[in-house]
Protein backbone atom coordinates (compact mmCIF):
# COMPACT_ATOMS: atom_id res chain seq x y z
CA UNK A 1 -45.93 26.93 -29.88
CA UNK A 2 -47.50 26.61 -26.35
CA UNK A 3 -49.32 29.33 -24.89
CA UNK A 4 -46.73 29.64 -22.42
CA UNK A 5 -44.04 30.69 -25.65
CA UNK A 6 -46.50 32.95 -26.94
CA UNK A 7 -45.61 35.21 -23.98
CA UNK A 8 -41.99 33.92 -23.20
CA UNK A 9 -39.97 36.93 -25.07
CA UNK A 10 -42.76 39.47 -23.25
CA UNK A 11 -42.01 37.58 -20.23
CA UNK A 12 -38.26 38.03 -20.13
CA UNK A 13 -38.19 41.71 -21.63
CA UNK A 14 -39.81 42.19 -18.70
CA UNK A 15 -37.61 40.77 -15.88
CA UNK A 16 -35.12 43.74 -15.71
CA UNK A 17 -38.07 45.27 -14.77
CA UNK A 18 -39.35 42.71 -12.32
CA UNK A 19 -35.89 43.47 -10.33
CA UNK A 20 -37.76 46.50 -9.35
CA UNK A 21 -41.09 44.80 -7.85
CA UNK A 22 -42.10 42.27 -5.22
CA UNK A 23 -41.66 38.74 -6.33
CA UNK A 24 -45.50 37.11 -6.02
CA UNK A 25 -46.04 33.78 -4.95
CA UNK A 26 -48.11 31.03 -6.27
CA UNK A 27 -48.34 28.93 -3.37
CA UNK A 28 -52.18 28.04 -3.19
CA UNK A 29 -54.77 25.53 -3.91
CA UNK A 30 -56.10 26.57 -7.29
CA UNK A 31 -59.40 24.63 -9.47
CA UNK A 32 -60.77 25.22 -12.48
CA UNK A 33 -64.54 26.82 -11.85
CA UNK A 34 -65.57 25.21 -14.96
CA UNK A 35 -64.56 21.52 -14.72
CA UNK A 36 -64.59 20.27 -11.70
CA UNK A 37 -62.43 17.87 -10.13
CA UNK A 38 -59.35 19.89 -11.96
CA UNK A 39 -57.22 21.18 -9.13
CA UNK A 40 -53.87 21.96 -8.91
CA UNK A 41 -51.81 22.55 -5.85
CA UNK A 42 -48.93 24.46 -6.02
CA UNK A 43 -46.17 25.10 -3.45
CA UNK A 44 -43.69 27.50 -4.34
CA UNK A 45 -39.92 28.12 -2.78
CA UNK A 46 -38.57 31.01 -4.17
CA UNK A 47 -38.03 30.13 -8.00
CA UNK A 48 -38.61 26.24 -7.67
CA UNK A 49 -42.29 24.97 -7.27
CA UNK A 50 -43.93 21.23 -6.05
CA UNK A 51 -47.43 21.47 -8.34
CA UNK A 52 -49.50 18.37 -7.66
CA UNK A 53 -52.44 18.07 -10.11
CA UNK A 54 -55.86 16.56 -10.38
CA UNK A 55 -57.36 15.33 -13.30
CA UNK A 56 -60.47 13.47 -14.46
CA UNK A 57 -60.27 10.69 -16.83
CA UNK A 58 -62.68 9.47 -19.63
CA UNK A 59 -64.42 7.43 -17.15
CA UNK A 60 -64.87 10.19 -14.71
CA UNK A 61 -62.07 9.22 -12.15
CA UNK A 62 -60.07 11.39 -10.54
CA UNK A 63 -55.90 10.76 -12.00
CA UNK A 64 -53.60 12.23 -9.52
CA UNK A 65 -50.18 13.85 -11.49
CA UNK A 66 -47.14 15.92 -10.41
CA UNK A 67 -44.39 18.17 -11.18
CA UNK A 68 -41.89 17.78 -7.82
CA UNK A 69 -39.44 20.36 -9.63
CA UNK A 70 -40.96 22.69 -11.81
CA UNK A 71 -38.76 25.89 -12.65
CA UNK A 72 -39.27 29.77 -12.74
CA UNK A 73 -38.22 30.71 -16.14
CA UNK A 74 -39.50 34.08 -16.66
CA UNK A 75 -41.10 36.81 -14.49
CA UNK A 76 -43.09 39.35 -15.78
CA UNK A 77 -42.98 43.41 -14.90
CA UNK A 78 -45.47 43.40 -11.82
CA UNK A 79 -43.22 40.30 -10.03
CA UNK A 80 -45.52 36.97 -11.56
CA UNK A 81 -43.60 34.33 -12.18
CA UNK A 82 -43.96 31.79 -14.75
CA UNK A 83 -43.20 28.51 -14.16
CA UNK A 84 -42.52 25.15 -16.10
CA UNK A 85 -41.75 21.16 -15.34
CA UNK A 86 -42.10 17.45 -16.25
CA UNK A 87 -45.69 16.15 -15.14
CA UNK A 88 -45.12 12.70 -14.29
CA UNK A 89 -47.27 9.81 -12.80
CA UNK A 90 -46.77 8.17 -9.30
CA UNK A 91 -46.81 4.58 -8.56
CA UNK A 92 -47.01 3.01 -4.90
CA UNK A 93 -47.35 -0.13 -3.17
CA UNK A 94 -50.57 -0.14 -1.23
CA UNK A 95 -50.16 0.72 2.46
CA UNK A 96 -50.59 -2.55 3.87
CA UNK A 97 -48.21 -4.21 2.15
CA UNK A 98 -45.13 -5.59 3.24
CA UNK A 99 -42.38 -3.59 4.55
CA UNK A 100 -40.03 -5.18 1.57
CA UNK A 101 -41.98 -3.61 -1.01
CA UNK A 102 -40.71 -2.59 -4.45
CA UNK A 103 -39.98 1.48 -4.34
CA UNK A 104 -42.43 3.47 -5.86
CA UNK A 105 -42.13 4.38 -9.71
CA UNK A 106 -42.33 8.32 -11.21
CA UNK A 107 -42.98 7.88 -15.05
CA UNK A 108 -42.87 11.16 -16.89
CA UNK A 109 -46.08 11.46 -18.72
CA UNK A 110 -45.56 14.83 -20.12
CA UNK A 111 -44.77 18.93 -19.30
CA UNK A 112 -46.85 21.47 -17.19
CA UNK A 113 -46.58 25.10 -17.88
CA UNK A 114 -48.03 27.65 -15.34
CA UNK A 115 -48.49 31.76 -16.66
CA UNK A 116 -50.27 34.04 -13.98
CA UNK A 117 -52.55 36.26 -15.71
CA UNK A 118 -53.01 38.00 -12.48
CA UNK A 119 -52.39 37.42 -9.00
CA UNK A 120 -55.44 35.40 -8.47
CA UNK A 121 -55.63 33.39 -11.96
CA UNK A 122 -53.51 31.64 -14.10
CA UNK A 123 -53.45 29.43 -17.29
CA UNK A 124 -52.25 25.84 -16.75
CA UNK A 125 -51.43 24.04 -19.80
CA UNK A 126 -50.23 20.34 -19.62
CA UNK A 127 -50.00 17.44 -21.29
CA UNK A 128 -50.51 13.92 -20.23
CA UNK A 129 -49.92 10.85 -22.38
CA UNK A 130 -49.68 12.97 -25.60
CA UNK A 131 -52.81 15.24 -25.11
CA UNK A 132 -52.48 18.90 -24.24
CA UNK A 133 -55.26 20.94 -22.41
CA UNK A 134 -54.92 24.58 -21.23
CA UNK A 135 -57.30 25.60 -18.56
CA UNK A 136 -57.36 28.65 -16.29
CA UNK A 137 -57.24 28.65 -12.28
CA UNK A 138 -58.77 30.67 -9.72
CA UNK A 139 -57.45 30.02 -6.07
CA UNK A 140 -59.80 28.70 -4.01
CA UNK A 141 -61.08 30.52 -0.99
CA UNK A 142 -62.16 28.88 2.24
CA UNK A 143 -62.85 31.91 4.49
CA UNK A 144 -62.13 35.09 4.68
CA UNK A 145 -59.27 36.64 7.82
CA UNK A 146 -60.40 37.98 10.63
CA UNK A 147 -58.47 41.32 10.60
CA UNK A 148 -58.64 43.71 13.09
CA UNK A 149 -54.97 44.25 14.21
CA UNK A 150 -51.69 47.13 14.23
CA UNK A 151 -48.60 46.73 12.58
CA UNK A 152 -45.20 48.39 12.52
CA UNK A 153 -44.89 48.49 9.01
CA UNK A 154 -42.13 49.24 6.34
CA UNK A 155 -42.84 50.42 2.86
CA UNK A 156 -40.37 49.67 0.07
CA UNK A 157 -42.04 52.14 -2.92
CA UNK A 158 -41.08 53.90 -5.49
CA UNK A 159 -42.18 57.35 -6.10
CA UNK A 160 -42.26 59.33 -8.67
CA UNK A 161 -43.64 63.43 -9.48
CA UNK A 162 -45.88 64.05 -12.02
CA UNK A 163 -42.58 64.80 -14.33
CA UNK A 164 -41.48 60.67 -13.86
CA UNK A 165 -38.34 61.59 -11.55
CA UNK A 166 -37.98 59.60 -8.38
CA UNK A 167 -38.84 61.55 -5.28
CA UNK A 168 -38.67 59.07 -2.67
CA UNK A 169 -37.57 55.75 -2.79
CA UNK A 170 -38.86 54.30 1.17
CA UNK A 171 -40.38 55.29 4.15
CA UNK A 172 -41.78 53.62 7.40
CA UNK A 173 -44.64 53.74 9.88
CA UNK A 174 -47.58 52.52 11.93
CA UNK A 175 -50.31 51.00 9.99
CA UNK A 176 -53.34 49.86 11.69
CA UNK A 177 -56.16 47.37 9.59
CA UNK A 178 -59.29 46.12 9.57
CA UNK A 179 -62.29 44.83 8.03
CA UNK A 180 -66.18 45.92 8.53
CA UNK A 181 -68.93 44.43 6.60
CA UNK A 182 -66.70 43.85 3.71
CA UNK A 183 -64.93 47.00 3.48
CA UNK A 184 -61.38 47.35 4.52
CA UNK A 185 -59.79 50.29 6.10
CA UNK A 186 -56.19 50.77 6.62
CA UNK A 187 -54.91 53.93 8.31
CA UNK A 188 -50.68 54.59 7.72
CA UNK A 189 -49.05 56.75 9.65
CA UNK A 190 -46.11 58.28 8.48
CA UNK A 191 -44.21 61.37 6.14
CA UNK A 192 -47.29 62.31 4.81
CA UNK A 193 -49.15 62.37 8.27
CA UNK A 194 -51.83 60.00 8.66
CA UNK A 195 -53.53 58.46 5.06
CA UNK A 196 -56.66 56.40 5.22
CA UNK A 197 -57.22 53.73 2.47
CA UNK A 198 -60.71 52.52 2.34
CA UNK A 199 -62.38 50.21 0.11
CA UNK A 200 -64.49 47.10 -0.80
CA UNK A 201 -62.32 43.76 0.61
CA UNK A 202 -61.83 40.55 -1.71
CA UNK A 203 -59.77 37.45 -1.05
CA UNK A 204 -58.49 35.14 -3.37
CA UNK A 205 -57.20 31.86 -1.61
CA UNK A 206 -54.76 33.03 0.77
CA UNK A 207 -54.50 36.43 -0.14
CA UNK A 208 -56.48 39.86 -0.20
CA UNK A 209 -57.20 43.18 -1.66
CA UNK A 210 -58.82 46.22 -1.89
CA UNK A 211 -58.94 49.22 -3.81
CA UNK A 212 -60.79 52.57 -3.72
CA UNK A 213 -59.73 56.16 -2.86
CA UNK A 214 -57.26 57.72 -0.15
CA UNK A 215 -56.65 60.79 1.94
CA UNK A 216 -54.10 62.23 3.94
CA UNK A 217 -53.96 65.07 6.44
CA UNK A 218 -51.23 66.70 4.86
CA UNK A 219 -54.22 67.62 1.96
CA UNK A 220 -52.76 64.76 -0.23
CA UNK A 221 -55.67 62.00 -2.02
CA UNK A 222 -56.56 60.20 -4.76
CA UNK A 223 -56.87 56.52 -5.71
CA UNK A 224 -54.71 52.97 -4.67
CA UNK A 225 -54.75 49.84 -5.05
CA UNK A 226 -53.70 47.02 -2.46
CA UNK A 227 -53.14 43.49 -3.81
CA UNK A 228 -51.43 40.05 -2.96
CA UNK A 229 -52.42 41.15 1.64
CA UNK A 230 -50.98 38.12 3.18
CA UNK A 231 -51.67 37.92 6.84
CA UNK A 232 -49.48 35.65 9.22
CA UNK A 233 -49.85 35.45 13.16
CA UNK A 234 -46.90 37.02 13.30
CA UNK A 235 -47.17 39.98 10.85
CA UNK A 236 -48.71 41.01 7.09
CA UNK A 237 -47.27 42.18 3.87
CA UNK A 238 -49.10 43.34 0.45
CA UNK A 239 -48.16 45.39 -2.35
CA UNK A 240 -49.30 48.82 -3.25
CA UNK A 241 -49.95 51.38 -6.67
CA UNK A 242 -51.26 54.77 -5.09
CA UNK A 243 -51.99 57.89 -7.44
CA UNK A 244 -52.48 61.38 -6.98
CA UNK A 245 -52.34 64.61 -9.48
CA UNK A 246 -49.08 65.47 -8.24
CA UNK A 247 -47.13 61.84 -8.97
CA UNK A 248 -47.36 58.17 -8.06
CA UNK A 249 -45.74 55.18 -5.85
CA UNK A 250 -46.04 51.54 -6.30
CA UNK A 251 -44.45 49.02 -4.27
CA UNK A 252 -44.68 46.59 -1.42
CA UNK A 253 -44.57 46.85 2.19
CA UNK A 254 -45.28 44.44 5.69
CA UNK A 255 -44.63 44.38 9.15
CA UNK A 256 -44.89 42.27 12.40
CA UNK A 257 -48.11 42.53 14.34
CA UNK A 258 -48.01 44.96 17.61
């Protein structure tokens, strides 16, 4: 069984659940930080994905591969999705040739399987001519945002009391954001008056997080998480897990910029 069945009946016990949370995307360049020249590119529609794959050979040259439909086929509790397609090699006439050229040829070769661990790493297990490899991804980062913006933000959450009964299932407001010397600092203002999350900023390929403790003027703190911060020109979106000793909310909210 593939590592990607190992997890399957996890995977799909879960998806009642994932109903409830943000759908993630994978769309990213991801690489391997232990082999390199192993890089996969994936570009994700909704449940439908275009992963393009590189690959060294036994002589050390780079083998281009790709899955033009792979398929969501199971999503797991906090909204990853797990994906699966035929890998197949691409065949082309050079450029220069003539404009009556023979079409190009897709062979399948064999199956890729992609299964977030996180939001920021996932196995990829594929097999090419017979041979099966499983390695795991990181997405690569080129630089980090420049962040220093308002929003007019929604916040789709669910919150519970300390006794597990919903107490609140949205609420809106103003959310300004920024980042200092590597901490980020997001003030929401809202129900609960004005919170301030602070904490150390990370980015993983296109998106962000940060985690760390938060307070409110209405006497109300303890400790959040922000994961998957996406930042457009237009606008942001994230998700969120906030605690506190009276209950907890975990969702997603976004907003256009100001």
């Amino acid at each position: 069984m593939n590592t990607v069945g190992k997890f399957l009946v996890a995977a799909i016990a879960a998806s009642s659940l994932a109903a409830h949370a943000a759908r993630s995307n994978l769309s990213d360049l991801w690489y391997s930080p232990t082999d390199a020249g192993l890089t996969a590119n994936v570009v994700q529609q909704d449940d439908a994905a275009v992963v393009t794959l590189s690959v060294a050979d036994a002589g050390g040259e780079i083998r281009w591969y790709v899955a033009p439909n792979a398929t969501m086929f199971a999503i797991s509790a906090s909204g990853l999705p797990y994906f699966r397609g035929t890998l197949y090699r691409a065949r082309a006439d050079w450029l220069g040739g003539s404009t009556d050229s023979a079409p190009s040829q897709m062979n399948a070769i064999g199956e890729i399987y992609l299964s977030p661990r996180s939001s920021g790493s996932i196995d990829v297990e594929y097999t090419i001519d017979g041979a099966t490899s499983l390695k795991t991804f990181a997405r690569k980062t080129w630089s980090l945002p420049y962040i220093d913006m308002s929003y007019l933000a929604n916040f789709s959450v669910v919150q519970t009391g300390s006794d597990g009964k919903i107490t609140r299932p949205t609420f809106s407001g103003t959310t300004t954001l920024w980042i200092e010397e590597g901490v980020a600092t997001m003030n929401v203002y809202g129900v609960d008056g004005r919170c301030t999350y602070t904490g150390p900023y990370g980015q993983d390929g296109r998106i962000g997080g940060f985690a760390g403790t938060y307070s409110c003027t209405n006497a109300r703190s303890g400790t959040f998480r922000v994961e998957e911060l996406e930042f457009t020109a237009n606008g942001f979106s994230g998700k969120i897990n906030a605690s506190w000793d009276g209950g907890q909310f975990r969702g997603a909210f976004g907003g256009p910029r100001r």
